[in-house]
C-alpha atoms as a PDB file:
ATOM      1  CA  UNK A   1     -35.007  77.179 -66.684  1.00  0.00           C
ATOM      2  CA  UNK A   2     -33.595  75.046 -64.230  1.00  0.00           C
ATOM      3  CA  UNK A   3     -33.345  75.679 -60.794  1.00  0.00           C
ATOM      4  CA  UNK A   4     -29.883  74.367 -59.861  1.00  0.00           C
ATOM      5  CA  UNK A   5     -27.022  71.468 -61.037  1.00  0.00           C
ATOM      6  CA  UNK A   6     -29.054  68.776 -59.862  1.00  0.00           C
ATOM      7  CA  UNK A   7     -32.472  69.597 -60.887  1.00  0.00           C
ATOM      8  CA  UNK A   8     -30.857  69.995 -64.613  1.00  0.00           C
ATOM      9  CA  UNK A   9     -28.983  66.791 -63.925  1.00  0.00           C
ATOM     10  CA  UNK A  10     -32.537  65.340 -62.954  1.00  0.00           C
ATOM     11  CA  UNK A  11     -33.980  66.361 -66.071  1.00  0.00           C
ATOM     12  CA  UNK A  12     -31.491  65.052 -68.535  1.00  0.00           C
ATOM     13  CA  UNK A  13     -31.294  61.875 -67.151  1.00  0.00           C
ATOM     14  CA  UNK A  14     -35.371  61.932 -67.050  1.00  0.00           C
ATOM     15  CA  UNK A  15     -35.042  62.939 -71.296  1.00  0.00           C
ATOM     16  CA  UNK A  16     -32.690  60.283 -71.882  1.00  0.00           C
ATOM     17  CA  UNK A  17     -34.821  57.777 -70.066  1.00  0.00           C
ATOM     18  CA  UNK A  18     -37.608  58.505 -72.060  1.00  0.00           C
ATOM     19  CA  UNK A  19     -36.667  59.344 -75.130  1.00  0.00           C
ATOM     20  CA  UNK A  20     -33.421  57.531 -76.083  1.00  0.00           C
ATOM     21  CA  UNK A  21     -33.918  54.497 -74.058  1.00  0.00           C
ATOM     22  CA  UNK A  22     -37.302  53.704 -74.499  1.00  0.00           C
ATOM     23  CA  UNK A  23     -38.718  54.102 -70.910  1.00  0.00           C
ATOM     24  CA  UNK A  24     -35.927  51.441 -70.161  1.00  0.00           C
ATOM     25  CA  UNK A  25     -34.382  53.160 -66.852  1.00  0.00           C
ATOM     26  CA  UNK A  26     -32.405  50.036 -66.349  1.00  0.00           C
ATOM     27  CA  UNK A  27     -30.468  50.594 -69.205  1.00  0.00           C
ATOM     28  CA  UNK A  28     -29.539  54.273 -67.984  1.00  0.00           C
ATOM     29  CA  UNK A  29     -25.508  55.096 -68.127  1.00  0.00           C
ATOM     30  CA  UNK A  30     -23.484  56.295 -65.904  1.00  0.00           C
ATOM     31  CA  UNK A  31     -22.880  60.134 -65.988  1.00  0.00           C
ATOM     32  CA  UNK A  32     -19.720  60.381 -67.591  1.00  0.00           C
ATOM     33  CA  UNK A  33     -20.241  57.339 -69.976  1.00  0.00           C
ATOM     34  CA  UNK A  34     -20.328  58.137 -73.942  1.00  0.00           C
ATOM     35  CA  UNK A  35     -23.669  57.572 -75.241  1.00  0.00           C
ATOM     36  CA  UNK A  36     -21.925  57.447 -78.897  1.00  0.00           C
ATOM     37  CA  UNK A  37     -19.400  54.846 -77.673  1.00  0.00           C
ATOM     38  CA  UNK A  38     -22.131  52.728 -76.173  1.00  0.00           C
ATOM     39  CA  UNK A  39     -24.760  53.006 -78.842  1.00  0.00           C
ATOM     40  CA  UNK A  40     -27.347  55.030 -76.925  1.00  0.00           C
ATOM     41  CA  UNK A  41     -27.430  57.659 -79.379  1.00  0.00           C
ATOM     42  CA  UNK A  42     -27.240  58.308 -83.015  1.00  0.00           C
ATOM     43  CA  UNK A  43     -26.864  61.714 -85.325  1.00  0.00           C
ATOM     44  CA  UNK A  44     -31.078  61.997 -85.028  1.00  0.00           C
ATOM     45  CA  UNK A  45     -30.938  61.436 -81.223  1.00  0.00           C
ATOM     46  CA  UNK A  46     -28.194  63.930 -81.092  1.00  0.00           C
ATOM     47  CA  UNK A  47     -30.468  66.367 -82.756  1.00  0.00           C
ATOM     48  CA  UNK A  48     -33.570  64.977 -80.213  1.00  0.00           C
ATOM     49  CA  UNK A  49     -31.175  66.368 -77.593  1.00  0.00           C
ATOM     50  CA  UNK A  50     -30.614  69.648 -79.309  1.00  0.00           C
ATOM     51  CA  UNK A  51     -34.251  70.481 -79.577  1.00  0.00           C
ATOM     52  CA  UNK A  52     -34.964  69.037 -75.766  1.00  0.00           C
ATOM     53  CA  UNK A  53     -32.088  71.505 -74.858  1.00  0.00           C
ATOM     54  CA  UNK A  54     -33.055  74.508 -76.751  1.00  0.00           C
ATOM     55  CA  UNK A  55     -36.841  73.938 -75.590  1.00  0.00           C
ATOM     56  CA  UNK A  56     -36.409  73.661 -71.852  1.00  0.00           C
ATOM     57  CA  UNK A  57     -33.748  75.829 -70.943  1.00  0.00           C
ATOM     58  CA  UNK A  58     -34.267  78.880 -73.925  1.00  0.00           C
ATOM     59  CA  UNK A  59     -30.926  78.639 -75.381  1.00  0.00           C
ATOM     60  CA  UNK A  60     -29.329  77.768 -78.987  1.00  0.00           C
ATOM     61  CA  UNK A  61     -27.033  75.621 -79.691  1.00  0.00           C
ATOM     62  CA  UNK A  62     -25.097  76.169 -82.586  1.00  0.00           C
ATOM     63  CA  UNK A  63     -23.556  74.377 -85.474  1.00  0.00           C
ATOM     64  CA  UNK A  64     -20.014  74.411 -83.913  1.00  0.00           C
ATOM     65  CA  UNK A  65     -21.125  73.227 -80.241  1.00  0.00           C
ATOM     66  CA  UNK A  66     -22.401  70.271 -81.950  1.00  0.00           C
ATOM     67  CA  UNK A  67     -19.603  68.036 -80.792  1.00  0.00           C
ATOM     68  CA  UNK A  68     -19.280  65.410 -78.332  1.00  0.00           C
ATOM     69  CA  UNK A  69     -17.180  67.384 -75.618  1.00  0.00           C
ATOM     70  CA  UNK A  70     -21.044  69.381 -75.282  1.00  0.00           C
ATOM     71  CA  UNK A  71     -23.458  66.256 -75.675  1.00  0.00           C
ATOM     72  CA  UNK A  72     -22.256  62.911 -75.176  1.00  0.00           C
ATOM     73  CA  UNK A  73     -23.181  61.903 -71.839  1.00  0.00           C
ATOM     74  CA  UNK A  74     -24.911  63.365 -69.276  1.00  0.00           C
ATOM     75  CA  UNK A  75     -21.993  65.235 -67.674  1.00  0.00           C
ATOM     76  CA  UNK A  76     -21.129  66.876 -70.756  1.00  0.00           C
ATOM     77  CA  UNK A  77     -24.775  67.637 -71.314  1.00  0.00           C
ATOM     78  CA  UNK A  78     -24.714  69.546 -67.788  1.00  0.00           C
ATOM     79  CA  UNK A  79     -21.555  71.676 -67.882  1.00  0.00           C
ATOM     80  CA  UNK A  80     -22.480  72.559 -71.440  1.00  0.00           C
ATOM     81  CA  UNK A  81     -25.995  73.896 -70.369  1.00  0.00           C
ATOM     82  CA  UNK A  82     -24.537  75.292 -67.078  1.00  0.00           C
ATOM     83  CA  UNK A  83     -21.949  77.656 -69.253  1.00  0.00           C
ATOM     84  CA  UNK A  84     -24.607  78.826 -72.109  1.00  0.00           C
ATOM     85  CA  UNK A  85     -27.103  79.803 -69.177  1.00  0.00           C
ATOM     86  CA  UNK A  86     -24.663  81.246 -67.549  1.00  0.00           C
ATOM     87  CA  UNK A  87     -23.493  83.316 -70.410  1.00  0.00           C
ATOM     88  CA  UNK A  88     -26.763  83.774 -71.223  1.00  0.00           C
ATOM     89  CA  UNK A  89     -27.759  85.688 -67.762  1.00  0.00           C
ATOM     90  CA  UNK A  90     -24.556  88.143 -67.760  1.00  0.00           C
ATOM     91  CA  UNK A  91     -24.624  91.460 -69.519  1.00  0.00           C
ATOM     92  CA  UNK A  92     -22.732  92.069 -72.565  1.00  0.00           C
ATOM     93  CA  UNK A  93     -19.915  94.360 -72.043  1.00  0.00           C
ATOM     94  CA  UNK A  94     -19.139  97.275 -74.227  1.00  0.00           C
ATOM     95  CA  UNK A  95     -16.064  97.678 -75.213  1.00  0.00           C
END
């Protein structure tokens, strides 16, 4: 889990670094650029993401949030992980 907005932040930048770019930090986006529209990522990196995602924070992501308003840049990345943990931690209400 992740201790705040900018610790996650921190990390998903770090995974993207790593794993997408190569190691190649210079070649990092900007938060809110598309890494679809700028060739950083393809369908298997989009899955890479998925599985960083759903290992590190202990959440799923499912078939339908599999679009690019969820994962294609780092901003989306955050807000989408910030409203599944958060849904996550409240208690179901009974109706």
């Amino acid at each position: 889990m992740f201790k705040n907005e900018q610790q996650l932040r921190s990390d998903i930048r770090q995974f993207v670094i790593n794993e997408l770019l190569m190691g190649d930090a210079s070649a990092m986006l900007a938060d809110g650029e598309s890494f679809l529209e700028t060739g950083t990522i393809d369908s298997t990196g989009v899955l890479e993401v998925v599985m960083f995602l759903e290992h590190s924070y202990s959440m799923k992501v499912d078939d339908r949030e599999l679009v690019p308003e969820n994962l294609d840049s780092v901003d989306n990345i955050v807000q989408f992980v910030m409203r599944k943990t958060q849904r996550l931690q409240q208690p179901e209400h009974v109706a």
